[in-house]
N, C-alpha and C. Protein backbone atom coordinates (compact mmCIF):
# COMPACT_ATOMS: atom_id res chain seq x y z
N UNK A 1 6.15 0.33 34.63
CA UNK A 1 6.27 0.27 33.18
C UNK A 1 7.47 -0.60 32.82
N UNK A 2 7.10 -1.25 32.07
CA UNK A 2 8.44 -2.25 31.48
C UNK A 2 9.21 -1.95 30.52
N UNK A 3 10.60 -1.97 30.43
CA UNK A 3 11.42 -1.35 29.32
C UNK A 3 11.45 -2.24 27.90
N UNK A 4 11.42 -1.89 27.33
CA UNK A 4 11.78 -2.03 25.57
C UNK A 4 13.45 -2.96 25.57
N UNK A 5 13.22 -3.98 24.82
CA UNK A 5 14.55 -4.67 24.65
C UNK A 5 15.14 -3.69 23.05
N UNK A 6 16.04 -2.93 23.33
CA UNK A 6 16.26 -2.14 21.72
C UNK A 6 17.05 -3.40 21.30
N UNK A 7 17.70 -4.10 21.94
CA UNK A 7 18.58 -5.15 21.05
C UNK A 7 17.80 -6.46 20.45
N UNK A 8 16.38 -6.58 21.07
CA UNK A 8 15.80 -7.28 19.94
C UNK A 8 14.83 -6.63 18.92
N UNK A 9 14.88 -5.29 19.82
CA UNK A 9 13.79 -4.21 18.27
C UNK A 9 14.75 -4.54 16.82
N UNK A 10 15.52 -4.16 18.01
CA UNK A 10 16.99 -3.98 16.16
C UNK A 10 17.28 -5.00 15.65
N UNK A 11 17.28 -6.44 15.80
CA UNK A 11 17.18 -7.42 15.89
C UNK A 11 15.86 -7.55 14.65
N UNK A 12 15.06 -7.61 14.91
CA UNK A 12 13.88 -7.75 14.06
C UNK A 12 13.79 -7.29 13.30
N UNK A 13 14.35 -5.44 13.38
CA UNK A 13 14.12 -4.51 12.08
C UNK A 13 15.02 -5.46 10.93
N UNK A 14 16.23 -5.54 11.53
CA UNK A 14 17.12 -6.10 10.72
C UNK A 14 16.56 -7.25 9.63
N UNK A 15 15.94 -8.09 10.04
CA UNK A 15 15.20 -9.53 9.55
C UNK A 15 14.37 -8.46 8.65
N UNK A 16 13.69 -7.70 9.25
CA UNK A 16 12.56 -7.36 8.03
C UNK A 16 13.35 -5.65 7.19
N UNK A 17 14.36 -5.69 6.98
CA UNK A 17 15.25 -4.66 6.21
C UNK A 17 15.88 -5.90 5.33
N UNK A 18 16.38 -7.39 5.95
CA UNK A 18 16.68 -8.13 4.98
C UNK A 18 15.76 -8.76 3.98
N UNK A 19 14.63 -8.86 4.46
CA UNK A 19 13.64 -8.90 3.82
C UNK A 19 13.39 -8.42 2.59
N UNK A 20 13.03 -7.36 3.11
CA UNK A 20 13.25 -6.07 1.95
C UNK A 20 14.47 -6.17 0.45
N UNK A 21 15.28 -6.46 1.14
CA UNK A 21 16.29 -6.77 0.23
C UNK A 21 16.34 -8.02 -0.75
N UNK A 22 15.77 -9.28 -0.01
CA UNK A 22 15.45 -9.95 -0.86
C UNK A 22 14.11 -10.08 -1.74
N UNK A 23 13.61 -9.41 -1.36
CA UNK A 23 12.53 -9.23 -2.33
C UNK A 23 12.61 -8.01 -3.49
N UNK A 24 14.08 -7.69 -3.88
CA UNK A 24 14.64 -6.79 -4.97
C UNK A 24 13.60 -6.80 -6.47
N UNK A 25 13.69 -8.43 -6.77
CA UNK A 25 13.11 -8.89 -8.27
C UNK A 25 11.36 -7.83 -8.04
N UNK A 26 11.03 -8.69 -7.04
CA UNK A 26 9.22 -7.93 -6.82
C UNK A 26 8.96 -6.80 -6.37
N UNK A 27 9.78 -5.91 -6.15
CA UNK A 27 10.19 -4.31 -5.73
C UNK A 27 10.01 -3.68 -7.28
N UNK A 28 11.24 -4.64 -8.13
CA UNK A 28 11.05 -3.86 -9.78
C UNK A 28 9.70 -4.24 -10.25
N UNK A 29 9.26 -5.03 -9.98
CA UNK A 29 8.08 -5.57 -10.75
C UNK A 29 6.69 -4.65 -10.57
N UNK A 30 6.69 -4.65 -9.11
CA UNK A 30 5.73 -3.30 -8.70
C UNK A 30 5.57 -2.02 -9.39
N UNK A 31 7.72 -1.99 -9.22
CA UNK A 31 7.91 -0.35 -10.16
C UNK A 31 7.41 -0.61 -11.54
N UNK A 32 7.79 -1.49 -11.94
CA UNK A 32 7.29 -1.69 -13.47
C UNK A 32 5.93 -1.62 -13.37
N UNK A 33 4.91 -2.11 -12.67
CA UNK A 33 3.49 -2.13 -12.37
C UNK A 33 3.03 -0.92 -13.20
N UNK A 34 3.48 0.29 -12.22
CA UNK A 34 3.11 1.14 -11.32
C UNK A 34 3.46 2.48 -12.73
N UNK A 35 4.90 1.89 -13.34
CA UNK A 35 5.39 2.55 -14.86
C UNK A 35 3.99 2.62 -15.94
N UNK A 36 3.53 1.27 -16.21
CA UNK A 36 2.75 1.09 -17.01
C UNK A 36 1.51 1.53 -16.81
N UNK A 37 1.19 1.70 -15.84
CA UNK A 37 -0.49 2.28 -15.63
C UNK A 37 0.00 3.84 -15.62
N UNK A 38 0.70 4.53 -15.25
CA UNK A 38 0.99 5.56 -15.68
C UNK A 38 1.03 5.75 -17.07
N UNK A 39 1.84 4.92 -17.76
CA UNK A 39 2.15 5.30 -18.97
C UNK A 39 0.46 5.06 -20.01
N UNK A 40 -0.24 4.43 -19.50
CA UNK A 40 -1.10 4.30 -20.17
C UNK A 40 -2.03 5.13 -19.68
N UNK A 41 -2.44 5.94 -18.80
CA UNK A 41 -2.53 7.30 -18.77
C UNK A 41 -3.93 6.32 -17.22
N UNK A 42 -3.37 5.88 -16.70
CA UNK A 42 -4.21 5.02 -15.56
C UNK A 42 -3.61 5.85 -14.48
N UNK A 43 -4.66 5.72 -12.83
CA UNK A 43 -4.23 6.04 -11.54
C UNK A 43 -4.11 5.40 -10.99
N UNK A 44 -3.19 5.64 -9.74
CA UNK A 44 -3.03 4.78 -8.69
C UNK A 44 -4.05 4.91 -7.54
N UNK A 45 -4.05 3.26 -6.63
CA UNK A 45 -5.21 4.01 -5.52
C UNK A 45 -4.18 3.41 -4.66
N UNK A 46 -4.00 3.95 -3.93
CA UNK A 46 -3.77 3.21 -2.22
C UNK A 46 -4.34 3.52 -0.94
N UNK A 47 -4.21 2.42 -0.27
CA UNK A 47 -5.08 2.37 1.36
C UNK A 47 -4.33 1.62 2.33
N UNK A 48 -4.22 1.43 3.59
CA UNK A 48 -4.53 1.23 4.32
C UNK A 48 -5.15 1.75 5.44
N UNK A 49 -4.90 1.08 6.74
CA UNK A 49 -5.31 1.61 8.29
C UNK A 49 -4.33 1.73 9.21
N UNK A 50 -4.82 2.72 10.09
CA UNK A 50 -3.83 3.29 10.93
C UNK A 50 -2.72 3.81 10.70
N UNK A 51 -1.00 3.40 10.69
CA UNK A 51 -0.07 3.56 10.30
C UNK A 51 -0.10 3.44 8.37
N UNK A 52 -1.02 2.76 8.18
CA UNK A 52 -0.40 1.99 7.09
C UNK A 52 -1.35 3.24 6.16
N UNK A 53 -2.34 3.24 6.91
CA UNK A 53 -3.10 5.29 6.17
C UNK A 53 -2.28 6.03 5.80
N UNK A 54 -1.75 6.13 7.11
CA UNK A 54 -0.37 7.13 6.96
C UNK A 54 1.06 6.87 5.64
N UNK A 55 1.36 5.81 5.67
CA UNK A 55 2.03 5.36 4.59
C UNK A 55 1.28 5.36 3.67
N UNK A 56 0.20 5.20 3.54
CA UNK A 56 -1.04 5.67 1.78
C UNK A 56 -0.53 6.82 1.44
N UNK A 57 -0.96 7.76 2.77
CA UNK A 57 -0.89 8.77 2.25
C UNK A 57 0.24 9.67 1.55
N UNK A 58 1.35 8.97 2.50
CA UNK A 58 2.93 9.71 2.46
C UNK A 58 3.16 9.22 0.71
N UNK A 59 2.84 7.88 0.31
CA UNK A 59 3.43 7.44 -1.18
C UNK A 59 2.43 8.12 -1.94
N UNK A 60 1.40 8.77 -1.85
CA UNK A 60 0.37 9.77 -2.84
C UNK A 60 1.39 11.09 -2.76
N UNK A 61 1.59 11.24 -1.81
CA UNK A 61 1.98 12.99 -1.73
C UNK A 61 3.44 12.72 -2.09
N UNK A 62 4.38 11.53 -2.33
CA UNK A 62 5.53 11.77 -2.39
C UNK A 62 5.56 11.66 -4.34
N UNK A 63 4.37 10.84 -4.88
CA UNK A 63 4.51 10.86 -6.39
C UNK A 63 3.84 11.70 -6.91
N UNK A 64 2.37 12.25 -5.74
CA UNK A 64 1.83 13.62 -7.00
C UNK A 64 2.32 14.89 -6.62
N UNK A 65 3.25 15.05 -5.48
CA UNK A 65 4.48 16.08 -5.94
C UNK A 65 5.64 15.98 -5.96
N UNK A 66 6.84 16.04 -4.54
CA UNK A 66 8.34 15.91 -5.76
C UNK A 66 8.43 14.62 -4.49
N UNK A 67 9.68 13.58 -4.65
CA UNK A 67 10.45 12.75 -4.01
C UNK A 67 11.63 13.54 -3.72
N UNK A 68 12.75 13.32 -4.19
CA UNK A 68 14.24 13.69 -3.86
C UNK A 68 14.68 14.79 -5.13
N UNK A 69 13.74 15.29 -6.28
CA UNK A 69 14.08 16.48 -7.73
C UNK A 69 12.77 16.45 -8.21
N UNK A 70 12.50 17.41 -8.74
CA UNK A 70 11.19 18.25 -8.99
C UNK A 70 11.08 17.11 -10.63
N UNK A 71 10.17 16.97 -11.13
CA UNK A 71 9.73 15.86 -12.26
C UNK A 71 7.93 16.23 -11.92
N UNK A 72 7.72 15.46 -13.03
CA UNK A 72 6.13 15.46 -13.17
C UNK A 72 5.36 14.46 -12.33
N UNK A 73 4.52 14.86 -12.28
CA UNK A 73 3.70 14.36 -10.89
C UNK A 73 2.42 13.40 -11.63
N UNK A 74 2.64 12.42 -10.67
CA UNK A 74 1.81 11.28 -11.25
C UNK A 74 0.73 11.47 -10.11
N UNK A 75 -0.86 10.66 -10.94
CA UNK A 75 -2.05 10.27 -10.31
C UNK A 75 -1.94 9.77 -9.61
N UNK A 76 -1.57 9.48 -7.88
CA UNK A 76 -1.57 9.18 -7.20
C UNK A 76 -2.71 9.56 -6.29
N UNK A 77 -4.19 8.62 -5.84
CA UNK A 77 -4.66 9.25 -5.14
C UNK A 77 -4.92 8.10 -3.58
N UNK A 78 -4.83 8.65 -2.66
CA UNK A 78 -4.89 7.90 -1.15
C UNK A 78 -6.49 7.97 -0.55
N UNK A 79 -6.94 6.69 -0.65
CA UNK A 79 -8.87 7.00 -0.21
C UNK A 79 -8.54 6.77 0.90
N UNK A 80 -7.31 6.89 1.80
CA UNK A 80 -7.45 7.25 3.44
C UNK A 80 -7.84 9.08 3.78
N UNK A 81 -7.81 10.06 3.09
CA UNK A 81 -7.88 11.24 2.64
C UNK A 81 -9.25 11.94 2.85
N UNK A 82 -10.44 11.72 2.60
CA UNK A 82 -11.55 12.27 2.18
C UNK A 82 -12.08 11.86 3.64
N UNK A 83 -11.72 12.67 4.68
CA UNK A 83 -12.80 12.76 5.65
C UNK A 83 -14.64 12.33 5.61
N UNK A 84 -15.15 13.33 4.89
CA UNK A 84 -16.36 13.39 4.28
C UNK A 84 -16.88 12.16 3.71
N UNK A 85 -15.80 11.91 2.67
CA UNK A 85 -16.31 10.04 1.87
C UNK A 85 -16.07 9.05 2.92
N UNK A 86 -15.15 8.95 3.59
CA UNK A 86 -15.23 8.27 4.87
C UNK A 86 -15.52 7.63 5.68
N UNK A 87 -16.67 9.44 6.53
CA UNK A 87 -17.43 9.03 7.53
C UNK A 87 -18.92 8.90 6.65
N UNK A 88 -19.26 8.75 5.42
CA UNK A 88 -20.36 9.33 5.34
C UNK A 88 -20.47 7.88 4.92
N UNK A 89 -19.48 6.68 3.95
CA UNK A 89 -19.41 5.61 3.35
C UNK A 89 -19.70 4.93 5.04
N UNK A 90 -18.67 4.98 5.91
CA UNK A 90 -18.76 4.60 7.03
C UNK A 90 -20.07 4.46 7.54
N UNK A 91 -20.84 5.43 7.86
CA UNK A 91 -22.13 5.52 8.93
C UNK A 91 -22.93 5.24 7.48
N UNK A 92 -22.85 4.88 6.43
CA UNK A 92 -24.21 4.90 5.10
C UNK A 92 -24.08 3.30 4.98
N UNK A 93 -22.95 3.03 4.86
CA UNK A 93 -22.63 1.29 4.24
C UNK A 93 -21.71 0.42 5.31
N UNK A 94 -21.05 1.24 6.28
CA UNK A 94 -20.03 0.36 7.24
C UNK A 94 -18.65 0.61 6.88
N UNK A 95 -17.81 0.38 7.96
CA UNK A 95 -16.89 0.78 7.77
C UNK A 95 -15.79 0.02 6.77
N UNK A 96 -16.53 -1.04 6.73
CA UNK A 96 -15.77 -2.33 6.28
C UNK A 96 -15.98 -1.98 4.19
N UNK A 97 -16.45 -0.74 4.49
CA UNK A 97 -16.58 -0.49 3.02
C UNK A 97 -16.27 0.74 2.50
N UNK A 98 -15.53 1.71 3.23
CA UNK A 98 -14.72 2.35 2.85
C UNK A 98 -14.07 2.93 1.86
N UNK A 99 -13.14 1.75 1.46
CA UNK A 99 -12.31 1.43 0.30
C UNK A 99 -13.01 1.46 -0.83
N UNK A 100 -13.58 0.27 -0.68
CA UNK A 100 -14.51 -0.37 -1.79
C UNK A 100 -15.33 0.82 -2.52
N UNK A 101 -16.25 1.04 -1.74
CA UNK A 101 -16.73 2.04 -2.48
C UNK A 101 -16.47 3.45 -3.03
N UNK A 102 -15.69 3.86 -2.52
CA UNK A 102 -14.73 4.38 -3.77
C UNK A 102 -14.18 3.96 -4.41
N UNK A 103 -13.74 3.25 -5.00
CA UNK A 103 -13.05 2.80 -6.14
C UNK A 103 -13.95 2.25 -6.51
N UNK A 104 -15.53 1.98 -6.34
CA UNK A 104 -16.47 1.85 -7.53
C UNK A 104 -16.76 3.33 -8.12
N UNK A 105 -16.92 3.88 -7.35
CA UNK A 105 -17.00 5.23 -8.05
C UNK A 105 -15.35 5.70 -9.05
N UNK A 106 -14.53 5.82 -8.25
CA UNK A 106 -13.74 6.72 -9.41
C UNK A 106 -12.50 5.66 -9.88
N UNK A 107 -12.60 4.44 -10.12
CA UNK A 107 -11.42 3.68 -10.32
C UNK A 107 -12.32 3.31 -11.68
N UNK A 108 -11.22 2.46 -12.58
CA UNK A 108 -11.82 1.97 -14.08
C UNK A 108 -10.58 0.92 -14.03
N UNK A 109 -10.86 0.48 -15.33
CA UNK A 109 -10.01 -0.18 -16.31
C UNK A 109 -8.65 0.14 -16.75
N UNK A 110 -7.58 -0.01 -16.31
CA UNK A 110 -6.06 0.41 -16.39
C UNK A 110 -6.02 1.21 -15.19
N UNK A 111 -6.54 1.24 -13.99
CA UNK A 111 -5.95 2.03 -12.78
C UNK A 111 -5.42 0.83 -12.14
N UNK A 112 -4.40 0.80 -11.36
CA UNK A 112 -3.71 0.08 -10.04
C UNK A 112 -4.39 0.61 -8.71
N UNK A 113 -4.11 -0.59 -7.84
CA UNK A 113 -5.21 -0.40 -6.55
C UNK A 113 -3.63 -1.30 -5.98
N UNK A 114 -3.37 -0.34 -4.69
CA UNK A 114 -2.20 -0.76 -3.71
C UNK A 114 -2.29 -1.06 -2.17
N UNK A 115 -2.64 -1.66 -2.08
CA UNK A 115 -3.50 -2.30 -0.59
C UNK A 115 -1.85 -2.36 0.34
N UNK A 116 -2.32 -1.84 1.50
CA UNK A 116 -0.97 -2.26 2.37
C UNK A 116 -2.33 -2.96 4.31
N UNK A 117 -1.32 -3.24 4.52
CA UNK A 117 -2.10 -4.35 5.65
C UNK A 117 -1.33 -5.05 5.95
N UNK A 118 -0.80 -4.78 7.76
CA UNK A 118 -0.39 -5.92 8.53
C UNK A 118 0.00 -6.80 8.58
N UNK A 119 -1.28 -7.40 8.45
CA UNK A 119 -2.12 -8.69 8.56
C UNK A 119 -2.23 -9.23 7.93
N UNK A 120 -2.86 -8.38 6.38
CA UNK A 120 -3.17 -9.05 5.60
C UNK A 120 -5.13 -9.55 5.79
N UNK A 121 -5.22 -9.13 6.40
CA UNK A 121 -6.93 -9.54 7.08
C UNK A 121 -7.81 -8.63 6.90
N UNK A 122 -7.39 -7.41 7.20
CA UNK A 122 -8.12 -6.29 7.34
C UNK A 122 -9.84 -6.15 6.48
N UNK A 123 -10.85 -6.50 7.01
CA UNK A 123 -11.90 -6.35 6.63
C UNK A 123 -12.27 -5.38 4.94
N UNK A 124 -11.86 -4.39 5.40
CA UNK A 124 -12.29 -2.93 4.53
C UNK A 124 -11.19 -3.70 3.57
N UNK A 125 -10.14 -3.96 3.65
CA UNK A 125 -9.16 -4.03 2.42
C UNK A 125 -9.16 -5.52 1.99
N UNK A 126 -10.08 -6.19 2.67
CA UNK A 126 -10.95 -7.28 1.75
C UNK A 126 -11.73 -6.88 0.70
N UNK A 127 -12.29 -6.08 1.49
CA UNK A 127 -13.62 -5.57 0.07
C UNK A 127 -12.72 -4.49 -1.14
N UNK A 128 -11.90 -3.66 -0.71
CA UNK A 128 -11.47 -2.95 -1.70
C UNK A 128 -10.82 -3.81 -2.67
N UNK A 129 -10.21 -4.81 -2.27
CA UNK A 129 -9.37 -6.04 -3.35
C UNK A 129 -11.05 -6.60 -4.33
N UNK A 130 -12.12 -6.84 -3.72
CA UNK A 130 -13.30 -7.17 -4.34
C UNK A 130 -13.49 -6.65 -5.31
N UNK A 131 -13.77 -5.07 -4.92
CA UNK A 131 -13.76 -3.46 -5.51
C UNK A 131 -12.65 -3.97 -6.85
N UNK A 132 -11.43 -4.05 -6.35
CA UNK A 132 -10.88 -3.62 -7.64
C UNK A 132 -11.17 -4.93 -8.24
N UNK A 133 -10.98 -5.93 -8.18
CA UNK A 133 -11.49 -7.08 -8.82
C UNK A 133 -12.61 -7.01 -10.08
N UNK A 134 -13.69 -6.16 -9.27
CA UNK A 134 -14.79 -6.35 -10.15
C UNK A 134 -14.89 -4.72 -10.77
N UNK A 135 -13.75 -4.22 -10.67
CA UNK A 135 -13.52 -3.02 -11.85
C UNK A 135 -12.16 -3.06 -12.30
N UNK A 136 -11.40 -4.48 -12.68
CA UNK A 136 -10.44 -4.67 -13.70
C UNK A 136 -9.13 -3.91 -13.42
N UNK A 137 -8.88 -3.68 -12.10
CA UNK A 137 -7.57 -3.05 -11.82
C UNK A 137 -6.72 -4.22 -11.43
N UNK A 138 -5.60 -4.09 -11.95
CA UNK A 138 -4.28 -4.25 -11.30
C UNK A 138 -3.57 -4.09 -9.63
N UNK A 139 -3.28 -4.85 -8.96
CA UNK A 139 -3.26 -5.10 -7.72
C UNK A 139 -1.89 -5.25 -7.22
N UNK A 140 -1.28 -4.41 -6.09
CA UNK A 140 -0.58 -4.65 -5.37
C UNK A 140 -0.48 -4.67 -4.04
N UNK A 141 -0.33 -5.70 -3.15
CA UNK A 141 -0.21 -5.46 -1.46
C UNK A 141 1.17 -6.25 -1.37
N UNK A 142 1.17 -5.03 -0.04
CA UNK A 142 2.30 -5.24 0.89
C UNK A 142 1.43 -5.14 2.24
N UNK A 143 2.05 -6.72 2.67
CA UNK A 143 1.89 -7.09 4.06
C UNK A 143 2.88 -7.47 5.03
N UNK A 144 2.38 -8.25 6.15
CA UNK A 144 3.16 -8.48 7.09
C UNK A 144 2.68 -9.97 7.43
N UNK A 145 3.66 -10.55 8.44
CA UNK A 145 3.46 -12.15 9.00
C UNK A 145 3.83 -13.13 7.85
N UNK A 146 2.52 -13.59 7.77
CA UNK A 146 2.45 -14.33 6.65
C UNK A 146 1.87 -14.16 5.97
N UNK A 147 1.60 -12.54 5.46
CA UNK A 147 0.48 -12.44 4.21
C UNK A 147 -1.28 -12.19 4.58
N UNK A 148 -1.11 -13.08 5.27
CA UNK A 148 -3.18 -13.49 5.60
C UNK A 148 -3.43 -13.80 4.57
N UNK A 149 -5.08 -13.44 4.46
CA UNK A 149 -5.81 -13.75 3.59
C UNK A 149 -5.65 -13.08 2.24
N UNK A 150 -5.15 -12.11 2.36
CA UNK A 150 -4.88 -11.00 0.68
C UNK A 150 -3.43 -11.37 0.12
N UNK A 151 -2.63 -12.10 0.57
CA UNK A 151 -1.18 -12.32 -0.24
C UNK A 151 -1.60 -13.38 -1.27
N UNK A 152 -2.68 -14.18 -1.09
CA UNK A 152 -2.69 -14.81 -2.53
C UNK A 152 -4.01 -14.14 -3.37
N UNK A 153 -4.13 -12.99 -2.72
CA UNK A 153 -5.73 -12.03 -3.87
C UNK A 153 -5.27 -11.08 -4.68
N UNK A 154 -4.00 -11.03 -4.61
CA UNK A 154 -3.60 -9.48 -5.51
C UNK A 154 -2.43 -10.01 -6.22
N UNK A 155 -2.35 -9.40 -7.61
CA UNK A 155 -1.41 -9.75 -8.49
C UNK A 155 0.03 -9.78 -7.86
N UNK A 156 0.41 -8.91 -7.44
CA UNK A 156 2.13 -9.15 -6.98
C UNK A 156 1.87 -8.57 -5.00
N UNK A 157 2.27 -9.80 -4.74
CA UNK A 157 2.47 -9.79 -2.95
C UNK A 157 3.64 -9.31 -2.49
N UNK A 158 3.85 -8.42 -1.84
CA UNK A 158 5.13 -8.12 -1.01
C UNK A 158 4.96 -8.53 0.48
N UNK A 159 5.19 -9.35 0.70
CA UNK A 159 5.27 -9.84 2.24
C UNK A 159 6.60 -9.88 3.17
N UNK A 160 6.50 -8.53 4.28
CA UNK A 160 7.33 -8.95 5.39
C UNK A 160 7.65 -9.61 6.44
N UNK A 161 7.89 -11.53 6.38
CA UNK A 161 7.68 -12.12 6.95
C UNK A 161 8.42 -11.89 8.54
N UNK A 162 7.47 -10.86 9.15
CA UNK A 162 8.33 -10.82 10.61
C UNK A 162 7.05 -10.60 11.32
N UNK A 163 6.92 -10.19 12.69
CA UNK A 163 5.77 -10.53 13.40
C UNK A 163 5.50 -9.00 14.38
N UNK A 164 6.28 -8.36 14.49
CA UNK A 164 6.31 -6.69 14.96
C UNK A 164 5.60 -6.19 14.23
N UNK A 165 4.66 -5.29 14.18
CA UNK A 165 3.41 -4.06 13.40
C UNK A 165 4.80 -3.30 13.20
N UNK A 166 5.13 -2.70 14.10
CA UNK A 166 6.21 -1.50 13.96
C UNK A 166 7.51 -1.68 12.95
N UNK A 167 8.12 -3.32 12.84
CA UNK A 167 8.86 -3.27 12.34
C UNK A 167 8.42 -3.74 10.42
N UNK A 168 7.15 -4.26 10.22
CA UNK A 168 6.42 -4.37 9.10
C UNK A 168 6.15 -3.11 8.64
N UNK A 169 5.66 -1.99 9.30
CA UNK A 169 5.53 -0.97 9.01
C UNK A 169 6.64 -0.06 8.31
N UNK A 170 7.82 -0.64 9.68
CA UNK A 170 9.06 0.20 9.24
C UNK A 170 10.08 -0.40 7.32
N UNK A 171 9.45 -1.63 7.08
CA UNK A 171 9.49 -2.07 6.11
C UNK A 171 8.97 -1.70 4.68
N UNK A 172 7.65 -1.82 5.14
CA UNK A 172 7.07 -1.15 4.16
C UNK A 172 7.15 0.41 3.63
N UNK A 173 7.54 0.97 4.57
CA UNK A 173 7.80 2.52 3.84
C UNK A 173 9.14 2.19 3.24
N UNK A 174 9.94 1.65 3.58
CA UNK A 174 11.10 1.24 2.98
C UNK A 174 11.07 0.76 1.52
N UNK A 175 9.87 -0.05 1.26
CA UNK A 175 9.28 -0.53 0.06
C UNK A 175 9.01 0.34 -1.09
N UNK A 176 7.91 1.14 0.00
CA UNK A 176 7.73 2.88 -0.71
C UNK A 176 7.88 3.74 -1.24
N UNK A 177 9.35 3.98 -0.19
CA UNK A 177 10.07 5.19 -0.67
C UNK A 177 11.32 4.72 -2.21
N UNK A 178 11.37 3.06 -2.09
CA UNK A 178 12.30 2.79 -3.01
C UNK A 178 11.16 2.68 -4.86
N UNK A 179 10.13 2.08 -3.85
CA UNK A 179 9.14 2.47 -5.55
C UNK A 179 9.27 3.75 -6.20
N UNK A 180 9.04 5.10 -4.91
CA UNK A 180 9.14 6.71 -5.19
C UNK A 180 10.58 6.38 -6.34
N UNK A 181 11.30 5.87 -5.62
CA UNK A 181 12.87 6.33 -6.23
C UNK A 181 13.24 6.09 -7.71
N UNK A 182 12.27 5.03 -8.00
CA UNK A 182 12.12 4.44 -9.38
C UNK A 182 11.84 5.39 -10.67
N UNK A 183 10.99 6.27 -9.98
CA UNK A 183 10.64 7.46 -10.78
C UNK A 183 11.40 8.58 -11.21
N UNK A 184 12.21 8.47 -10.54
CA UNK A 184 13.67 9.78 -10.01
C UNK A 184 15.07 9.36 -10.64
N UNK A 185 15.18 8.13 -11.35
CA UNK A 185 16.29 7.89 -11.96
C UNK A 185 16.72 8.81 -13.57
């Protein structure tokens, strides 16, 4: 087994924590996004895969109950969640449609749709950007590399230009948890 260089893990995190930092202006802009579809009485959707599920899910459960002080709990819902819609969208339409088809069903007009992805490639979160497209939502992704193919499909791009999954990842919750925080002031 081959060992792990931690001095260029840390190395990288660093690049994509500075990252983060410079992308302050489009951090508020998101929050502001994210203010207004609330305030206009809209939901949020978010998705990704694998890790980035996991981060769906963690920013649903951190706004529709508490962050860091108890406050009112926003529509936050994560279509990584529904086992059932899932596998059933999965084995009925493919997997690559997932997303999408939920948010033809329960997304409208003034909801936000928050795509997170790698890559930026991800099949299924092609079509959900479609999805929200052709039901008038508001769009945010956060990616990795160079974006891919979805950093120029969604209204405001957050891109962590570094090349580690782990350390894009470790970015993006960073992204996350500072949107959560927006709410908490």
């Amino acid at each position: 087994m081959s060992q792990i260089n931690i001095e260029d893990c840390l190395r990288e995190h660093r690049r994509a924590v500075d990252a983060v930092a410079a992308m302050g202006s489009e951090i508020a802009a998101a929050a502001e996004m994210l203010k207004r579809t609330f305030k206009s009485r809209g939901r949020v959707f978010i998705c990704g895969n694998g890790g980035s599920a996991a981060d769906a899910q963690h920013f649903a459960a951190e706004l529709t109950g508490r962050f860091n002080r108890d406050r009112k709990g926003y529509p936050v819902v994560a279509l990584t969640t529904d086992t059932s819609a899932l596998t059933a969208i999965g084995n009925d339409y493919g997997f690559e449609r997932v997303f999408a088809r939920q948010l033809e069903a329960l997304a409208g007009a003034g909801d936000l749709l928050i795509v997170i992805s790698t890559s930026g490639n991800s099949p299924n979160i092609v079509r959900a950007m479609e999805a929200a497209r052709a039901c008038s939502l508001s769009t945010i992704g956060l990616f990795g590399r160079d974006g891919g193919e979805l950093a120029g499909r969604v209204d405001l791009s957050l891109v962590v230009p570094v090349q580690s999954t782990a350390r894009i990842q470790e970015a993006h919750i960073i992204i996350l948890h500072l949107l959560c925080e927006s709410f908490e002031i």
